[in-house]
C-alpha atoms as a PDB file:
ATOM      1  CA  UNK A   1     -42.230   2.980 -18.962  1.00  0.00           C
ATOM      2  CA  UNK A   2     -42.723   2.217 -15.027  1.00  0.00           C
ATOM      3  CA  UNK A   3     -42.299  -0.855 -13.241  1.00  0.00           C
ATOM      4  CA  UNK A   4     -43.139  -2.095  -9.707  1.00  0.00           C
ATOM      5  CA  UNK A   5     -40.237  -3.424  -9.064  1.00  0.00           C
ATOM      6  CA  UNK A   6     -38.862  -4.737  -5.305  1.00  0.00           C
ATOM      7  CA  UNK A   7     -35.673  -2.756  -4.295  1.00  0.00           C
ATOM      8  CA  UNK A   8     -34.113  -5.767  -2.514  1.00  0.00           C
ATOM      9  CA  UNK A   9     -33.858  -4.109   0.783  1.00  0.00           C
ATOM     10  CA  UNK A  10     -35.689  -3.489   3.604  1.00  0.00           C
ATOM     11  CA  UNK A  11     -38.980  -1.847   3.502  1.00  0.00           C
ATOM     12  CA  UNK A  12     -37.925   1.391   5.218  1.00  0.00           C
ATOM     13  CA  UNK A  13     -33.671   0.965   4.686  1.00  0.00           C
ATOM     14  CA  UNK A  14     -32.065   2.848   6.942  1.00  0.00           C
ATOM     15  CA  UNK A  15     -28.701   4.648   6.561  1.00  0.00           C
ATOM     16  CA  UNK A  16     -27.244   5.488   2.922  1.00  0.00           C
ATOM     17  CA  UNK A  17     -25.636   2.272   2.195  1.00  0.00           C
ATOM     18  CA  UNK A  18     -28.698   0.568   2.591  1.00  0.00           C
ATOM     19  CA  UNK A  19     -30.915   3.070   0.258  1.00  0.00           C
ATOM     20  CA  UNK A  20     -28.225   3.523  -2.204  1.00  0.00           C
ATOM     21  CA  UNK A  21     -28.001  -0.284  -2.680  1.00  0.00           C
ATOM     22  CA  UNK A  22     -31.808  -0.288  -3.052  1.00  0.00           C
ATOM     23  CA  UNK A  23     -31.779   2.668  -6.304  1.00  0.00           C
ATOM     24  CA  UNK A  24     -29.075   0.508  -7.364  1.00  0.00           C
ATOM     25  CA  UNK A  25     -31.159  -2.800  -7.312  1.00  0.00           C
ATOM     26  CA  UNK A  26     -34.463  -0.935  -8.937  1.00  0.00           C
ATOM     27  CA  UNK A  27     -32.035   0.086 -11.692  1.00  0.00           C
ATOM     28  CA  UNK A  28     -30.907  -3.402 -12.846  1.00  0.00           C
ATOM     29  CA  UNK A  29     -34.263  -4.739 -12.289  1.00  0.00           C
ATOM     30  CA  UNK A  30     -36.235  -2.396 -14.102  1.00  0.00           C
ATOM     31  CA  UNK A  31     -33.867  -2.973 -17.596  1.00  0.00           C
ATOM     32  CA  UNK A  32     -34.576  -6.495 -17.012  1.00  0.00           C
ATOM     33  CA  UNK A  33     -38.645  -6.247 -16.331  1.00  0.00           C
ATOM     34  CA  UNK A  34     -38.035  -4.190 -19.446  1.00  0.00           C
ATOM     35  CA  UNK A  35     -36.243  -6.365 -21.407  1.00  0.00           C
ATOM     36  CA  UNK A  36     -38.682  -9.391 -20.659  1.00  0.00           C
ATOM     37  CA  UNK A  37     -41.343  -6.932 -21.502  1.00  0.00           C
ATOM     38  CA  UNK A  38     -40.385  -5.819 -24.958  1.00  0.00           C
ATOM     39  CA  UNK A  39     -39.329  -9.324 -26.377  1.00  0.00           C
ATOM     40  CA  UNK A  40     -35.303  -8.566 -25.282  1.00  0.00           C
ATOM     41  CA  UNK A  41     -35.386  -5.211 -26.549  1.00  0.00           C
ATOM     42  CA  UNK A  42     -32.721  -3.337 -23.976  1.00  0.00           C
ATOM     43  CA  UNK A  43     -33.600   0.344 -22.835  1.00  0.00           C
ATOM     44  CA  UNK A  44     -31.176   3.165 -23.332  1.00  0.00           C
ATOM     45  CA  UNK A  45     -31.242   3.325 -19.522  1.00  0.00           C
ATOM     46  CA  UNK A  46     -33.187   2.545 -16.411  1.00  0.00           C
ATOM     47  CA  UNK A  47     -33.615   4.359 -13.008  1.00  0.00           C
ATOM     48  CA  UNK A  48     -34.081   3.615  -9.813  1.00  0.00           C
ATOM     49  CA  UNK A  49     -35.566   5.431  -6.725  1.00  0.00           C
ATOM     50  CA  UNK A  50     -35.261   4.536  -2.881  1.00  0.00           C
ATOM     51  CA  UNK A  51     -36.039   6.804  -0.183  1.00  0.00           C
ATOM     52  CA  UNK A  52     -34.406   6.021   3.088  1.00  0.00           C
ATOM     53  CA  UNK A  53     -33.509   7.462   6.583  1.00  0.00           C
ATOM     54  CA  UNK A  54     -30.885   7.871   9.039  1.00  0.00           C
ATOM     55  CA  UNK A  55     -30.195   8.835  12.356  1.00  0.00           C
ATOM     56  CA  UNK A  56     -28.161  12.660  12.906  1.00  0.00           C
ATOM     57  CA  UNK A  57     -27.501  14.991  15.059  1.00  0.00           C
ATOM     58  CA  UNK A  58     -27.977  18.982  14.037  1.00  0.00           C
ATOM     59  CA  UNK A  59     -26.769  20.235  17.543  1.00  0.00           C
ATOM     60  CA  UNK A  60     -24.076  21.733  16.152  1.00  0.00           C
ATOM     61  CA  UNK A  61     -25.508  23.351  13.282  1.00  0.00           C
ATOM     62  CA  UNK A  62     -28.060  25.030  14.960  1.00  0.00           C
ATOM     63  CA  UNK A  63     -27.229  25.193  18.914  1.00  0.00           C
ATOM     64  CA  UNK A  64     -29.774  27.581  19.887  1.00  0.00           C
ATOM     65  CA  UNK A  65     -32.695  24.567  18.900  1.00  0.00           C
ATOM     66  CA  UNK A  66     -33.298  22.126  21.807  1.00  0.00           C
ATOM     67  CA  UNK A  67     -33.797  18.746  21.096  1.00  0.00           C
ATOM     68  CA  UNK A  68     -32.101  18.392  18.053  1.00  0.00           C
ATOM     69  CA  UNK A  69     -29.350  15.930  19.396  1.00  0.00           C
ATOM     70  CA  UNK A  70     -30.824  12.853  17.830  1.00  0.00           C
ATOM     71  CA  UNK A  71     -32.928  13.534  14.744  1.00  0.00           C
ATOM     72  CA  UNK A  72     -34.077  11.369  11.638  1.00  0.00           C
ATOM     73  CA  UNK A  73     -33.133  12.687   8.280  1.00  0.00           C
ATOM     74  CA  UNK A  74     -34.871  11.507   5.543  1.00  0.00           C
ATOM     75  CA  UNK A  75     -33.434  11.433   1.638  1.00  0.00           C
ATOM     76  CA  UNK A  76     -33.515   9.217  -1.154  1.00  0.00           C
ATOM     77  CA  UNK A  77     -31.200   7.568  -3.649  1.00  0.00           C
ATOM     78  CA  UNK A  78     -31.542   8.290  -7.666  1.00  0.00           C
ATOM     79  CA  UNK A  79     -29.350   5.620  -9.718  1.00  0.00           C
ATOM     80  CA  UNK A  80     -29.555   5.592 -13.270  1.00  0.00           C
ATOM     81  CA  UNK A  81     -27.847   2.654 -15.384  1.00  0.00           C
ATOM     82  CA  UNK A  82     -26.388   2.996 -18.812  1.00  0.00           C
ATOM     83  CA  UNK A  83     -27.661  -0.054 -21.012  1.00  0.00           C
ATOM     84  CA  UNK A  84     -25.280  -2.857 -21.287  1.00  0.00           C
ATOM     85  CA  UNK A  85     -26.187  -2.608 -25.139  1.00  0.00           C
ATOM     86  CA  UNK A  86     -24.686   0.845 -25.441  1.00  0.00           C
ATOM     87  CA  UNK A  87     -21.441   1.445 -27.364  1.00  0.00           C
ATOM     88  CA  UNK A  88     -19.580   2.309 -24.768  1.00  0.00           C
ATOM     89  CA  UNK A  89     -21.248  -0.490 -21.886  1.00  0.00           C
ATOM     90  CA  UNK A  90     -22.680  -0.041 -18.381  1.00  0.00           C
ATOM     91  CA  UNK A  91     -22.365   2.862 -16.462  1.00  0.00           C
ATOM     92  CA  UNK A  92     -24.217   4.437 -13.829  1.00  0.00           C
ATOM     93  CA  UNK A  93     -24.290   8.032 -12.404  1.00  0.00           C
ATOM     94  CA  UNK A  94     -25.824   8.186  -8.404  1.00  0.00           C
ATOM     95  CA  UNK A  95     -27.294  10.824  -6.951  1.00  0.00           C
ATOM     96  CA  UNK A  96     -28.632  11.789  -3.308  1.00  0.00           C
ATOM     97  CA  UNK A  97     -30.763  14.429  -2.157  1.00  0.00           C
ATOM     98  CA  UNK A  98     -29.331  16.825   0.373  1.00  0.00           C
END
Protein backbone atom coordinates (compact mmCIF):
# COMPACT_ATOMS: atom_id res chain seq x y z
CA UNK A 1 0.00 0.00 0.00
CA UNK A 2 1.23 3.74 -0.89
CA UNK A 3 0.81 6.77 0.98
CA UNK A 4 1.35 10.50 0.27
CA UNK A 5 2.98 11.18 3.00
CA UNK A 6 5.13 14.71 3.83
CA UNK A 7 8.87 13.87 4.46
CA UNK A 8 9.27 16.64 7.07
CA UNK A 9 11.96 18.43 5.27
CA UNK A 10 12.42 20.77 2.82
CA UNK A 11 10.95 20.45 -0.53
CA UNK A 12 14.23 19.94 -2.42
CA UNK A 13 16.68 18.90 0.97
CA UNK A 14 19.90 19.45 0.23
CA UNK A 15 22.98 17.52 1.47
CA UNK A 16 22.61 13.80 2.90
CA UNK A 17 21.68 14.60 6.36
CA UNK A 18 18.87 16.43 5.26
CA UNK A 19 17.48 13.60 2.67
CA UNK A 20 18.34 10.81 4.90
CA UNK A 21 16.27 12.40 7.72
CA UNK A 22 13.45 12.83 5.17
CA UNK A 23 13.39 8.57 4.09
CA UNK A 24 13.60 8.33 7.70
CA UNK A 25 10.46 10.54 8.44
CA UNK A 26 8.34 8.84 5.33
CA UNK A 27 9.17 5.56 7.08
CA UNK A 28 7.56 6.25 10.50
CA UNK A 29 4.82 8.07 8.90
CA UNK A 30 3.77 5.71 6.45
CA UNK A 31 3.36 2.68 9.42
CA UNK A 32 1.32 5.18 11.12
CA UNK A 33 -1.02 6.39 7.94
CA UNK A 34 -1.08 2.61 7.83
CA UNK A 35 -1.96 1.81 11.05
CA UNK A 36 -4.85 4.51 11.17
CA UNK A 37 -5.83 3.02 7.90
CA UNK A 38 -6.31 -0.61 8.75
CA UNK A 39 -8.12 -0.11 12.20
CA UNK A 40 -4.39 -0.39 14.21
CA UNK A 41 -3.33 -3.21 12.25
CA UNK A 42 0.78 -2.60 12.17
CA UNK A 43 2.66 -3.45 8.80
CA UNK A 44 5.56 -5.84 8.74
CA UNK A 45 7.50 -2.77 7.57
CA UNK A 46 7.30 0.58 5.90
CA UNK A 47 9.65 2.51 3.48
CA UNK A 48 10.54 5.62 2.80
CA UNK A 49 12.00 7.49 -0.27
CA UNK A 50 13.67 11.07 -0.49
CA UNK A 51 15.66 12.24 -3.27
CA UNK A 52 18.01 15.03 -2.48
CA UNK A 53 21.13 16.97 -3.75
CA UNK A 54 24.39 18.27 -2.86
CA UNK A 55 27.02 20.36 -3.91
CA UNK A 56 30.70 18.38 -5.19
CA UNK A 57 33.45 18.78 -6.86
CA UNK A 58 34.69 15.90 -9.58
CA UNK A 59 37.93 17.89 -10.51
CA UNK A 60 39.88 15.43 -9.26
CA UNK A 61 38.30 12.48 -10.57
CA UNK A 62 38.25 13.46 -13.91
CA UNK A 63 40.89 16.47 -14.50
CA UNK A 64 40.86 16.49 -18.12
CA UNK A 65 36.77 17.85 -17.88
CA UNK A 66 36.53 21.66 -17.45
CA UNK A 67 34.07 22.97 -15.36
CA UNK A 68 33.54 20.32 -13.13
CA UNK A 69 34.83 22.21 -9.93
CA UNK A 70 31.42 22.85 -8.49
CA UNK A 71 28.78 20.35 -9.58
CA UNK A 72 25.30 19.16 -8.11
CA UNK A 73 24.97 15.51 -7.43
CA UNK A 74 21.78 14.22 -7.12
CA UNK A 75 20.79 10.77 -5.02
CA UNK A 76 18.18 9.66 -2.86
CA UNK A 77 17.67 8.04 0.52
CA UNK A 78 15.81 4.41 0.88
CA UNK A 79 14.90 3.72 4.73
CA UNK A 80 12.97 0.85 5.56
CA UNK A 81 11.56 0.34 9.27
CA UNK A 82 11.04 -2.95 10.97
CA UNK A 83 7.47 -2.89 12.71
CA UNK A 84 7.52 -2.08 16.31
CA UNK A 85 5.09 -5.21 16.54
CA UNK A 86 7.78 -7.59 15.37
CA UNK A 87 9.38 -10.12 17.74
CA UNK A 88 12.41 -8.80 17.76
CA UNK A 89 11.24 -4.62 17.70
CA UNK A 90 12.23 -1.69 15.46
CA UNK A 91 14.93 -1.72 13.23
CA UNK A 92 15.78 -0.03 10.19
CA UNK A 93 18.32 -0.76 7.36
CA UNK A 94 19.34 2.75 5.12
CA UNK A 95 20.42 2.83 1.95
CA UNK A 96 21.82 5.57 -0.60
CA UNK A 97 22.30 5.53 -4.15
CA UNK A 98 25.80 6.06 -5.42
Amino acid sequence: VAYDIPSGVSDQPWGEAETRQGALNRAENCLGAHCLGHGGAMPDFAVGVEGGVAECSLSSLHPGTPGLDSCTECFAFLAVMRSPASEAGVAWGVARTG
